[in-house]
C-alpha atoms as a PDB file:
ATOM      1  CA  UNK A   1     107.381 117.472 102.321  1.00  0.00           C
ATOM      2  CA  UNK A   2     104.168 115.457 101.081  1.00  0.00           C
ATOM      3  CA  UNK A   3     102.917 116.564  97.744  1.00  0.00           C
ATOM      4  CA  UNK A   4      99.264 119.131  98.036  1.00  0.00           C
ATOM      5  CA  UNK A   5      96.348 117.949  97.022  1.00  0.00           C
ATOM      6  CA  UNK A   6      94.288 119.794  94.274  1.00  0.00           C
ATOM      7  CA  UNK A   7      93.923 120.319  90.328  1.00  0.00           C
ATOM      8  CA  UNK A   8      95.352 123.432  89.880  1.00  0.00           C
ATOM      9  CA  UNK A   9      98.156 124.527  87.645  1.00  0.00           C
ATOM     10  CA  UNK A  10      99.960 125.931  90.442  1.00  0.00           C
ATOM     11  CA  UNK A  11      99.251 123.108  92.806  1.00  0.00           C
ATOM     12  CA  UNK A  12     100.190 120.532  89.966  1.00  0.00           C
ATOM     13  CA  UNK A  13     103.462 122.565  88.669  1.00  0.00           C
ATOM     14  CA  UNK A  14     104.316 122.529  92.647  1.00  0.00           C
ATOM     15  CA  UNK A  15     104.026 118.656  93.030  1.00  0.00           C
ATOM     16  CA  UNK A  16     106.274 118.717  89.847  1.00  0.00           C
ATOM     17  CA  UNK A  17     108.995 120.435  91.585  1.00  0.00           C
ATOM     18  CA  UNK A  18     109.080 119.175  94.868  1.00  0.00           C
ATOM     19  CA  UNK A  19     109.056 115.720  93.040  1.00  0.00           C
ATOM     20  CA  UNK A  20     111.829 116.893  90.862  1.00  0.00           C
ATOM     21  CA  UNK A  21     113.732 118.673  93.776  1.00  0.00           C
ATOM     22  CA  UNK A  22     113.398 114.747  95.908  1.00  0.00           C
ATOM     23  CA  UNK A  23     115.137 113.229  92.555  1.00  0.00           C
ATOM     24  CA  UNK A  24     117.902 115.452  92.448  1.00  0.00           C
ATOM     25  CA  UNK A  25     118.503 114.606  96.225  1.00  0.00           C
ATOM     26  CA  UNK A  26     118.241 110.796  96.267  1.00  0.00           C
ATOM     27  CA  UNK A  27     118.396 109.760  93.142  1.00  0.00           C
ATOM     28  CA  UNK A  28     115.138 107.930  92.498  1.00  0.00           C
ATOM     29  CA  UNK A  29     111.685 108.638  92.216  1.00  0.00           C
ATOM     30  CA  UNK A  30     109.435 106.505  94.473  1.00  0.00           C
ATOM     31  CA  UNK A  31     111.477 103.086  94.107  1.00  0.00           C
ATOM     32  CA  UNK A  32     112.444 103.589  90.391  1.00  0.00           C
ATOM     33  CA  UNK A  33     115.864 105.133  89.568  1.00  0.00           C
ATOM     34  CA  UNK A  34     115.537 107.079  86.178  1.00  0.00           C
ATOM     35  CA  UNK A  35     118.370 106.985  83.772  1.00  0.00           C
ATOM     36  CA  UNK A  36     118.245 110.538  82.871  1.00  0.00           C
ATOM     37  CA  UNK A  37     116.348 113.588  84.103  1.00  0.00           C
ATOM     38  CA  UNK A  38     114.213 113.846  80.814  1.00  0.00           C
ATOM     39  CA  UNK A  39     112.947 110.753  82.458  1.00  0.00           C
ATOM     40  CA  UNK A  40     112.466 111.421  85.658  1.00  0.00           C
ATOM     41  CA  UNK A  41     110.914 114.940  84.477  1.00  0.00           C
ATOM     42  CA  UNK A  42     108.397 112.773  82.921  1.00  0.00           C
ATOM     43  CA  UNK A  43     107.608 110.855  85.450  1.00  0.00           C
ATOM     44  CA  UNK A  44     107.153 113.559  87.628  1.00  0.00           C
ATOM     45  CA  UNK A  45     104.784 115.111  85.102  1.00  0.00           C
ATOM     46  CA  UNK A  46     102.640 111.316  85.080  1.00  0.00           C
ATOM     47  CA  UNK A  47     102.736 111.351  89.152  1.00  0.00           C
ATOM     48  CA  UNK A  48     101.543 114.997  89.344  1.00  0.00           C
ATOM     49  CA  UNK A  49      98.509 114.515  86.883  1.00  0.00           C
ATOM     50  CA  UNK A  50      97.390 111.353  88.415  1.00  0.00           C
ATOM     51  CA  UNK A  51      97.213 112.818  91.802  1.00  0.00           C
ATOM     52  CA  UNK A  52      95.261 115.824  90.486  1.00  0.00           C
ATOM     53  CA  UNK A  53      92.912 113.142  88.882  1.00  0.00           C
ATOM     54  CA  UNK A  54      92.688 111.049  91.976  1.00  0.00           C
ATOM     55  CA  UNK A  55      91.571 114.451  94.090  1.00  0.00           C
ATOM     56  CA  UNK A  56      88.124 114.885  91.735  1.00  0.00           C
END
């Protein structure tokens, strides 16, 4: 599912999840493979924000 676009919390916290929820499936994130999912949690975090930036 491709992430929403917006700047909402709830539209942000959902990008975070489905990005999370792809990770636990495959086992990367985009084309890098996080050690640990404190990692990849962050990462989602950094994509969600900087699509919510991107939408201004």
């Amino acid at each position: 599912m491709p992430l929403k676009k917006g700047k909402s919390k709830k539209v942000i916290s959902d990008n975070i999840e489905e990005i999370m929820h792809s990770y636990h499936e495959k086992g990367t994130i985009g084309t890098s493979s996080p050690a640990s999912n404190e990692k990849a949690q962050k990462q989602a975090i950094a994509i969600a924000f900087s699509l919510a930036k991107k939408k201004k």
